[in-house]
Protein backbone atom coordinates (compact mmCIF):
# COMPACT_ATOMS: atom_id res chain seq x y z
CA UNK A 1 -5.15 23.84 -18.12
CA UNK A 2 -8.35 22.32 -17.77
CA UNK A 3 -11.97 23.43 -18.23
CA UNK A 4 -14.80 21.65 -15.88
CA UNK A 5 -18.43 21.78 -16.20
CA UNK A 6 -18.97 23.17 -19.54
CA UNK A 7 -21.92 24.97 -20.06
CA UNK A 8 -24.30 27.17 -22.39
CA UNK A 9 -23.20 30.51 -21.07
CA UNK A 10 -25.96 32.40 -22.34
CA UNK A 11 -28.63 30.35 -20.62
CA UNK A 12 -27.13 30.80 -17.39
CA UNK A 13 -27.25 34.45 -17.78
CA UNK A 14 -30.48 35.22 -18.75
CA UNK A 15 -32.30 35.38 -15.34
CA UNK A 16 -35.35 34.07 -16.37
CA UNK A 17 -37.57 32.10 -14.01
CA UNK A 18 -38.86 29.68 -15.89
CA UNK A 19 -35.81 28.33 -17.49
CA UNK A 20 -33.31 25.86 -16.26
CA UNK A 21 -29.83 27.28 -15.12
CA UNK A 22 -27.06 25.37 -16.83
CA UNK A 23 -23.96 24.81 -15.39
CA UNK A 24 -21.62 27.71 -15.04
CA UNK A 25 -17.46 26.78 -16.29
CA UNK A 26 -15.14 27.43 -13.97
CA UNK A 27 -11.54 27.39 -15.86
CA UNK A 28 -8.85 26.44 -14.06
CA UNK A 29 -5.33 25.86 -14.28
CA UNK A 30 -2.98 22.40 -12.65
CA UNK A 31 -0.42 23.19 -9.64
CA UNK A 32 1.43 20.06 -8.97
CA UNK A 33 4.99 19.33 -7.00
CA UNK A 34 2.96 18.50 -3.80
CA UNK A 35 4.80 19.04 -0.37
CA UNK A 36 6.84 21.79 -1.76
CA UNK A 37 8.46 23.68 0.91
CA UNK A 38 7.25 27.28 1.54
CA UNK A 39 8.75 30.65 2.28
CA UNK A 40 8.27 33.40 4.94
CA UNK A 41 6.29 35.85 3.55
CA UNK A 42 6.11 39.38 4.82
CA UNK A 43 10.05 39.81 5.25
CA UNK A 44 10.55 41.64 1.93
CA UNK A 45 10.13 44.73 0.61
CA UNK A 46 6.83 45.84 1.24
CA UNK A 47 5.90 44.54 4.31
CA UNK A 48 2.29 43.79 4.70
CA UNK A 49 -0.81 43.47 6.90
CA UNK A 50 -0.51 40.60 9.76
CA UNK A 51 2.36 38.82 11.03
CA UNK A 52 4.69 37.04 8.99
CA UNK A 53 4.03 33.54 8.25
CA UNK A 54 5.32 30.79 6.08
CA UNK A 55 3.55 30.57 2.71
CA UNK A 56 3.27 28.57 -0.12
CA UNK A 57 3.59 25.05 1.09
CA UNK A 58 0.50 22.62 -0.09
CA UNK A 59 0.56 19.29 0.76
CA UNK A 60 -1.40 18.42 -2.70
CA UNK A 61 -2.18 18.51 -5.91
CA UNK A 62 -4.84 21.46 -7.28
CA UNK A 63 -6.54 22.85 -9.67
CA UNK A 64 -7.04 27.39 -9.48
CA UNK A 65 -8.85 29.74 -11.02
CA UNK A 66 -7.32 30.77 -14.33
CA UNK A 67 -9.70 33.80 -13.25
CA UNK A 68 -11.71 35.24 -10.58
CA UNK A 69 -14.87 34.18 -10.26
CA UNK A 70 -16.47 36.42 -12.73
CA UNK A 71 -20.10 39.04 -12.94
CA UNK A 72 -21.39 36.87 -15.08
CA UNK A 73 -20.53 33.58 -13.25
CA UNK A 74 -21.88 35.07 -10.18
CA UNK A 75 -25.27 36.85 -12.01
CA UNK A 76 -25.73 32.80 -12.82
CA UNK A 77 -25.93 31.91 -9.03
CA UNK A 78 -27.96 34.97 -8.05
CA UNK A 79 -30.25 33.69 -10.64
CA UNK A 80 -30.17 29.94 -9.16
CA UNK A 81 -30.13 30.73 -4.65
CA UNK A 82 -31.37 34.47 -4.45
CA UNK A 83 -34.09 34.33 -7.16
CA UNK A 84 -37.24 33.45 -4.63
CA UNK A 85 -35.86 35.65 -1.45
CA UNK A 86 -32.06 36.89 -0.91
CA UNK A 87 -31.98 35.41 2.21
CA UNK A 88 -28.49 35.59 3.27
CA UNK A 89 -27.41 38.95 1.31
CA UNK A 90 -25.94 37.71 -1.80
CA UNK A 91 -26.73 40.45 -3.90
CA UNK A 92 -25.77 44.17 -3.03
CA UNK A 93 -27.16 46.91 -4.54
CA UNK A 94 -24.14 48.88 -5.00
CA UNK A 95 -23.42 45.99 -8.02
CA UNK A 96 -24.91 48.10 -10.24
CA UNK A 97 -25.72 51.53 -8.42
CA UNK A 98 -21.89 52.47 -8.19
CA UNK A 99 -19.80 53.91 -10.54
CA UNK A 100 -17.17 50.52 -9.94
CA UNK A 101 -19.85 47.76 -9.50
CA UNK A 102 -19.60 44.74 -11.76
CA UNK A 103 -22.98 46.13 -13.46
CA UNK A 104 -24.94 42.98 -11.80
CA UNK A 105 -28.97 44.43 -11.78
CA UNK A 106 -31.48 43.16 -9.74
CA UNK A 107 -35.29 43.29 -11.28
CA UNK A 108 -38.28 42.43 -8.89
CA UNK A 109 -40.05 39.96 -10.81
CA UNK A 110 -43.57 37.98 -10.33
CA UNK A 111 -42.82 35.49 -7.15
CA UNK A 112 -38.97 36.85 -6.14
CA UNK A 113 -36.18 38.59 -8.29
CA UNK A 114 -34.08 37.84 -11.92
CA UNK A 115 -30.83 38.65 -11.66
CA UNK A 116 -28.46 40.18 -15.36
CA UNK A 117 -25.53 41.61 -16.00
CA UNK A 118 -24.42 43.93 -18.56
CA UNK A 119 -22.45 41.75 -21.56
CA UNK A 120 -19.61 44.04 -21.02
CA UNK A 121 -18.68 43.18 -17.70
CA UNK A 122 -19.72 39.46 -17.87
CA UNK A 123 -16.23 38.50 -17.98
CA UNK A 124 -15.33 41.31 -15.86
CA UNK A 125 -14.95 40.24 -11.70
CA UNK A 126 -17.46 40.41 -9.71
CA UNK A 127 -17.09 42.56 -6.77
CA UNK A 128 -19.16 44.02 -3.44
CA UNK A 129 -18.60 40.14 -2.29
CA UNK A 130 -18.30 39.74 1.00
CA UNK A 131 -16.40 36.47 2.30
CA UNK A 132 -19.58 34.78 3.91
CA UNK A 133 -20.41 35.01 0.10
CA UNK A 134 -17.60 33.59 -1.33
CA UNK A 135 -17.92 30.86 0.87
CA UNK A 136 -21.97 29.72 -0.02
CA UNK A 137 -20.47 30.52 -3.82
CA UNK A 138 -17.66 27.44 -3.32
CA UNK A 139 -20.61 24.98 -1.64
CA UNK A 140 -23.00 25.83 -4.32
CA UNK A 141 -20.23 25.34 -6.81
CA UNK A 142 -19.49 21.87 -5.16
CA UNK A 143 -22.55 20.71 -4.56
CA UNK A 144 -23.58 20.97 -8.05
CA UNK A 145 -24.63 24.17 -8.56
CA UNK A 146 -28.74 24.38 -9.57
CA UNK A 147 -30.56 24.26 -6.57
CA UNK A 148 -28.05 23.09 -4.16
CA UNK A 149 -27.19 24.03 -0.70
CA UNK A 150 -25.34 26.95 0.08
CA UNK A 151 -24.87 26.10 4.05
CA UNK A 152 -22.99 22.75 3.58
CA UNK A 153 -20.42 21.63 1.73
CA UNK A 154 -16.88 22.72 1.61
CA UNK A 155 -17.84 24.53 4.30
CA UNK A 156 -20.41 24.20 6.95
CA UNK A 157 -22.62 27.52 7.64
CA UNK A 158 -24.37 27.50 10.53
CA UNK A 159 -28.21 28.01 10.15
CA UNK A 160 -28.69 31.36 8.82
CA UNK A 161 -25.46 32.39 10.13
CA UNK A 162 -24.30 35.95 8.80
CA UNK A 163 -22.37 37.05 11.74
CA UNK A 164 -19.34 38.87 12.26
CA UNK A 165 -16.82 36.25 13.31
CA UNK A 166 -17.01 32.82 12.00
CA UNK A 167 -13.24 31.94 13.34
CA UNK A 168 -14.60 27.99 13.23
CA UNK A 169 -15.79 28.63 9.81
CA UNK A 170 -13.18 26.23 8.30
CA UNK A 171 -12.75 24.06 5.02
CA UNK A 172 -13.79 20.51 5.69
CA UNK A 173 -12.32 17.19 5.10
CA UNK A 174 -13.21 16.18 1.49
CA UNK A 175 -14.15 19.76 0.31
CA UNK A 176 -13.74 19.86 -3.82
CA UNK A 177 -14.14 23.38 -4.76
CA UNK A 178 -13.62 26.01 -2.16
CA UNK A 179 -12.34 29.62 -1.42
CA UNK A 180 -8.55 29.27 -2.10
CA UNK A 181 -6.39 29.00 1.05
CA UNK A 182 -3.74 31.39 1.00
CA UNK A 183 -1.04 28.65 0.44
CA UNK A 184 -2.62 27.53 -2.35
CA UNK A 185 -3.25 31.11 -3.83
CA UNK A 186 0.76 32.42 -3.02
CA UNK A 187 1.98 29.08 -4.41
CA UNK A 188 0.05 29.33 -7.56
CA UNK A 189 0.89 33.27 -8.09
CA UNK A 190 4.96 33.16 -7.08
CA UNK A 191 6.55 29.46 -6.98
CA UNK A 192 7.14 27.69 -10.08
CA UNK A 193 9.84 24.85 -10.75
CA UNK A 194 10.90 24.76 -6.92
CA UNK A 195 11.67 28.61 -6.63
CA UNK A 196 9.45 31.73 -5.45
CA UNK A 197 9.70 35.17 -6.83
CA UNK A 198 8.75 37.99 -5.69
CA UNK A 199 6.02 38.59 -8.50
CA UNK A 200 3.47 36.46 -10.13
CA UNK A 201 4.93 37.29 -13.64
CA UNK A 202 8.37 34.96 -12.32
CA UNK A 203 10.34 37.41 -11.66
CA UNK A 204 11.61 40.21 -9.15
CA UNK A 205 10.45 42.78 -11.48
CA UNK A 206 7.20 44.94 -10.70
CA UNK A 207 5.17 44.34 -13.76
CA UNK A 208 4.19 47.79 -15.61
CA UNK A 209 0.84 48.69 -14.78
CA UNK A 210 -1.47 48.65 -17.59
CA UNK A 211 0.71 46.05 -19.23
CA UNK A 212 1.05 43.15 -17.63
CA UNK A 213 -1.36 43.76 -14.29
CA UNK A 214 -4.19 46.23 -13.34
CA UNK A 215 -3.38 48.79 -10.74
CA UNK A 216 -2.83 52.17 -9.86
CA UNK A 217 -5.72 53.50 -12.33
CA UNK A 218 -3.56 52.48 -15.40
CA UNK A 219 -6.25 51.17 -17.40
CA UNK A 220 -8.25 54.18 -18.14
CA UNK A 221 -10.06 56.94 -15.24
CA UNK A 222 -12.93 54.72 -14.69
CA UNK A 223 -13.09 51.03 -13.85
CA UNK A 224 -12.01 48.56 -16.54
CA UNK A 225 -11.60 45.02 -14.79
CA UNK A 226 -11.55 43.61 -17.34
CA UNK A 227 -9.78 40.12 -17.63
CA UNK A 228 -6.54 41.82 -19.15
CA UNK A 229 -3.53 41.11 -17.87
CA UNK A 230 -0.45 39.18 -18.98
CA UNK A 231 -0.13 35.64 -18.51
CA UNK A 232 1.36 34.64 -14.98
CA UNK A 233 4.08 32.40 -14.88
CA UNK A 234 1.70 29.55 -13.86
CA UNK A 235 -0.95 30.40 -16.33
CA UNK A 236 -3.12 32.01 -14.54
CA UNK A 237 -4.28 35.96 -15.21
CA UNK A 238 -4.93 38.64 -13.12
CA UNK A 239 -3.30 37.63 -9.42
CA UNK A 240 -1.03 40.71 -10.20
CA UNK A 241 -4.24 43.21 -9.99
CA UNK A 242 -8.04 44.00 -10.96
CA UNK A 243 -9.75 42.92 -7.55
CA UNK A 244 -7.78 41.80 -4.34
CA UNK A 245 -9.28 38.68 -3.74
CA UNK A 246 -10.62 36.75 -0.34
CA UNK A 247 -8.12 33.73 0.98
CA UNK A 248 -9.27 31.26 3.79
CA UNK A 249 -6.56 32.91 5.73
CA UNK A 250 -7.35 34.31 9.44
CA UNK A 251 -4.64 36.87 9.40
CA UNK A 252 -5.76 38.77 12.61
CA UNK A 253 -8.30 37.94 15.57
CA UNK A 254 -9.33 38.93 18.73
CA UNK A 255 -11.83 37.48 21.04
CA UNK A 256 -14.91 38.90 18.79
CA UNK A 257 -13.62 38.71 15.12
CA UNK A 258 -11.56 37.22 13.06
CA UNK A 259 -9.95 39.23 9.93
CA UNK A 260 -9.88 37.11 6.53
CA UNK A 261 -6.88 37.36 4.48
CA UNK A 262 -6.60 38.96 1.15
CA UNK A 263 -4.50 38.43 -1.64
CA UNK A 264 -3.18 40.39 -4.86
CA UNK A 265 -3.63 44.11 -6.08
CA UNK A 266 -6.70 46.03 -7.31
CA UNK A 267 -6.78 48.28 -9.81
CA UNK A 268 -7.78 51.52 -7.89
CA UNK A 269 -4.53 50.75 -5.50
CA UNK A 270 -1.63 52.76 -5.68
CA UNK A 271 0.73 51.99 -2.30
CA UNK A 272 4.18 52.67 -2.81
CA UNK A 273 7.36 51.99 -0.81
CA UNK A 274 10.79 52.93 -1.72
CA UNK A 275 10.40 52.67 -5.16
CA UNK A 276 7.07 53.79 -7.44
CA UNK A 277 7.88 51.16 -9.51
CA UNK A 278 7.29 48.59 -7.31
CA UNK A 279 3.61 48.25 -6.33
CA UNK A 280 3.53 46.44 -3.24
CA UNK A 281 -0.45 44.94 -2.92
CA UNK A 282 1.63 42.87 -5.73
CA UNK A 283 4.42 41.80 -4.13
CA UNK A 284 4.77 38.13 -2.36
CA UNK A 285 5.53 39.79 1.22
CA UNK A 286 2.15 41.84 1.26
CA UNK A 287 -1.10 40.29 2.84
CA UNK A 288 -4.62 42.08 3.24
CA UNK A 289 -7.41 41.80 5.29
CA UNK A 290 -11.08 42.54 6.36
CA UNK A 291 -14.12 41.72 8.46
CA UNK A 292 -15.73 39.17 6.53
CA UNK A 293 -18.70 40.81 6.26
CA UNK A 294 -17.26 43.62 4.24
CA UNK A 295 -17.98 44.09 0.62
CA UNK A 296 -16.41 46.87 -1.87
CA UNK A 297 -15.63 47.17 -5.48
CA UNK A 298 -12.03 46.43 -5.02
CA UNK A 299 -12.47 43.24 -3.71
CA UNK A 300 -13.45 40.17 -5.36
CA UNK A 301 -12.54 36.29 -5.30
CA UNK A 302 -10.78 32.84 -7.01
CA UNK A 303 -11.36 29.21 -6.13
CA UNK A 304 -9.72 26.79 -5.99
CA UNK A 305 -10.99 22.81 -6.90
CA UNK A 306 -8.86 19.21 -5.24
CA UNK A 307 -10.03 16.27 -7.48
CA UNK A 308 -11.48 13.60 -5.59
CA UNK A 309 -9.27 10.92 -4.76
CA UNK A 310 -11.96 8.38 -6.43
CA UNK A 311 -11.78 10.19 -9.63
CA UNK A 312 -7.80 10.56 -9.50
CA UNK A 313 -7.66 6.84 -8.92
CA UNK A 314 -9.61 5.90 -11.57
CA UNK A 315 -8.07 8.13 -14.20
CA UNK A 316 -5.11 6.66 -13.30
CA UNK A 317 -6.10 3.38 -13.50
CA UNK A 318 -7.19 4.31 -17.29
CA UNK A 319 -4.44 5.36 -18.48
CA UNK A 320 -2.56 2.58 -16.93
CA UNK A 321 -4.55 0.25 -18.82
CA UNK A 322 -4.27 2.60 -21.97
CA UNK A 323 -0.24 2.92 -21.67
CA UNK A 324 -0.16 -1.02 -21.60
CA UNK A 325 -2.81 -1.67 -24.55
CA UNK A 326 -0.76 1.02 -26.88
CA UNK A 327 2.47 2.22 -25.30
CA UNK A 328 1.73 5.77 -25.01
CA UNK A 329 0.71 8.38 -23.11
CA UNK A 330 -2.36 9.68 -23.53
């Protein structure tokens, strides 16, 4: 586990103007064994949205989300690219007007808008996201954060481009941080140690709702997404519930749209098949997904971050040269 661009949280929330935005932390968690073989997903139990495909190969090493990418983490991007105009519909409305929103509020202020969140769902995930906004997240997250683009990066936007299909919308070549791929987000939830299961918890048990993941309205009769649930078998929390969660997958297209893939349950879903006790938005065979332009309060994101090879080089090459000075790892 690793933490990367530590920062003075309550800065970045405050919305204010006239004060600098410090960097936002993204925790994350390591997924090595590059080149690991995948599995066909989709042939199990539940079933699932999409054909069948093989999942859970990557071809590298990577760092995840521990979490999603939370209200407050978001509120502190709002504050830095939609604070002048909104031009490309970050914010939306229902944030903080609906009963589920992520409590994100939106105050006209002199010369644009300041952007807060309530302290009770800072650490909640932040939802009403659409996948065009998960993607200018990832750049901005890549490129720095602050002031940085939102059009280039990982990903490259075209100008003002909000449309409806994006199918050559694609990660490019070099990208750091970025949406996870699907591979990347099935590998980190259900392979561990050269074996898959069919839940993120390691196992072919359902994990008990309220317990170990949030779903099917266990929590309480109103939203709590709150970052709750029981440590996943890889270390990270909350792939077995609280939002689904945007994947770079295109899991169905026609000639005008394209269909992005999503991953993992929410905690309003409550899809059975065969068994109640097995909730299949959970389950390794099960994939989502919607326009990209679609936003709702059960959907939400994760990213994902590949070190640069110049930086994995030269930490190697350090603790080479430590090893040899003092014959340890370090």
């Amino acid at each position: 586990m690793k933490k990367v661009m530590l920062c003075t949280a309550a800065i970045a929330l405050l919305g204010l103007g006239g004060i600098a935005q410090a960097n936002i932390t993204i925790e994350t968690v390591a997924i090595g064994d590059a080149g690991n073989a995948g599995e066909l997903s989709g042939a199990g139990v539940c079933g699932g949205y999409g054909p069948d495909r093989i999942c859970g190969s990557v071809g590298y090493n990577y760092n995840i989300g521990k979490y999603e990418v939370t209200a407050g983490q978001y509120t502190a991007f709002l504050n830095a690219k939609a604070n002048v105009s909104d031009t490309y519909g970050l914010y939306n409305t229902y944030m903080f007007s609906d009963t589920y929103g992520c409590k994100i509020e939106r105050t006209s202020v002199t010369g644009g808008y300041s952007y807060t969140v309530d302290s009770v769902y800072a650490n909640r995930p932040v939802n009403y996201v659409s996948y065009w906004d998960s993607l200018r997240f990832a750049n901005w997250l890549g490129n720095g954060q602050g002031n940085s683009s939102t059009e280039t990066g990982a990903y490259t936007i075209p100008d003002g481009y909000n449309g409806t299909d994006g199918r050559l919308i694609q990660r490019n070549t070099g990208a750091t941080w970025a949406v996870t791929s699907e591979d990347e987000w099935y590998k980190a939830a259900y392979y561990k140690n050269g074996t898959y299961s069919l839940f993120a918890n390691g196992t072919s048990v359902a994990p008990v709702a309220g317990t170990d993941a949030n779903c099917n309205w266990a929590i309480d009769s109103t939203w709590d997404g709150t970052i709750n649930g029981a440590l996943e078998q890889n270390g990270t929390k909350d792939m077995m519930g609280n939002v689904e969660e945007w994947n770079e997958s295109i899991v169905y297209q026609d000639v005008n749209y394209a269909y992005r893939g999503l991953r993992g349950g929410s905690f309003d879903n409550i899809f059975y098949l065969f068994d109640e006790n097995i909730f299949c938005s959970l389950h390794s065979s099960t994939r989502g997904n919607y326009n990209r332009y679609y936003e709702n309060y059960y959907i939400g994101f994760r990213v994902s971050e590949v070190p640069e090879p110049s930086s994995i080089i030269a930490l190697f090459g350090g603790l080479t040269g430590l090893i040899g000075l003092r014959r340890r790892y370090v």
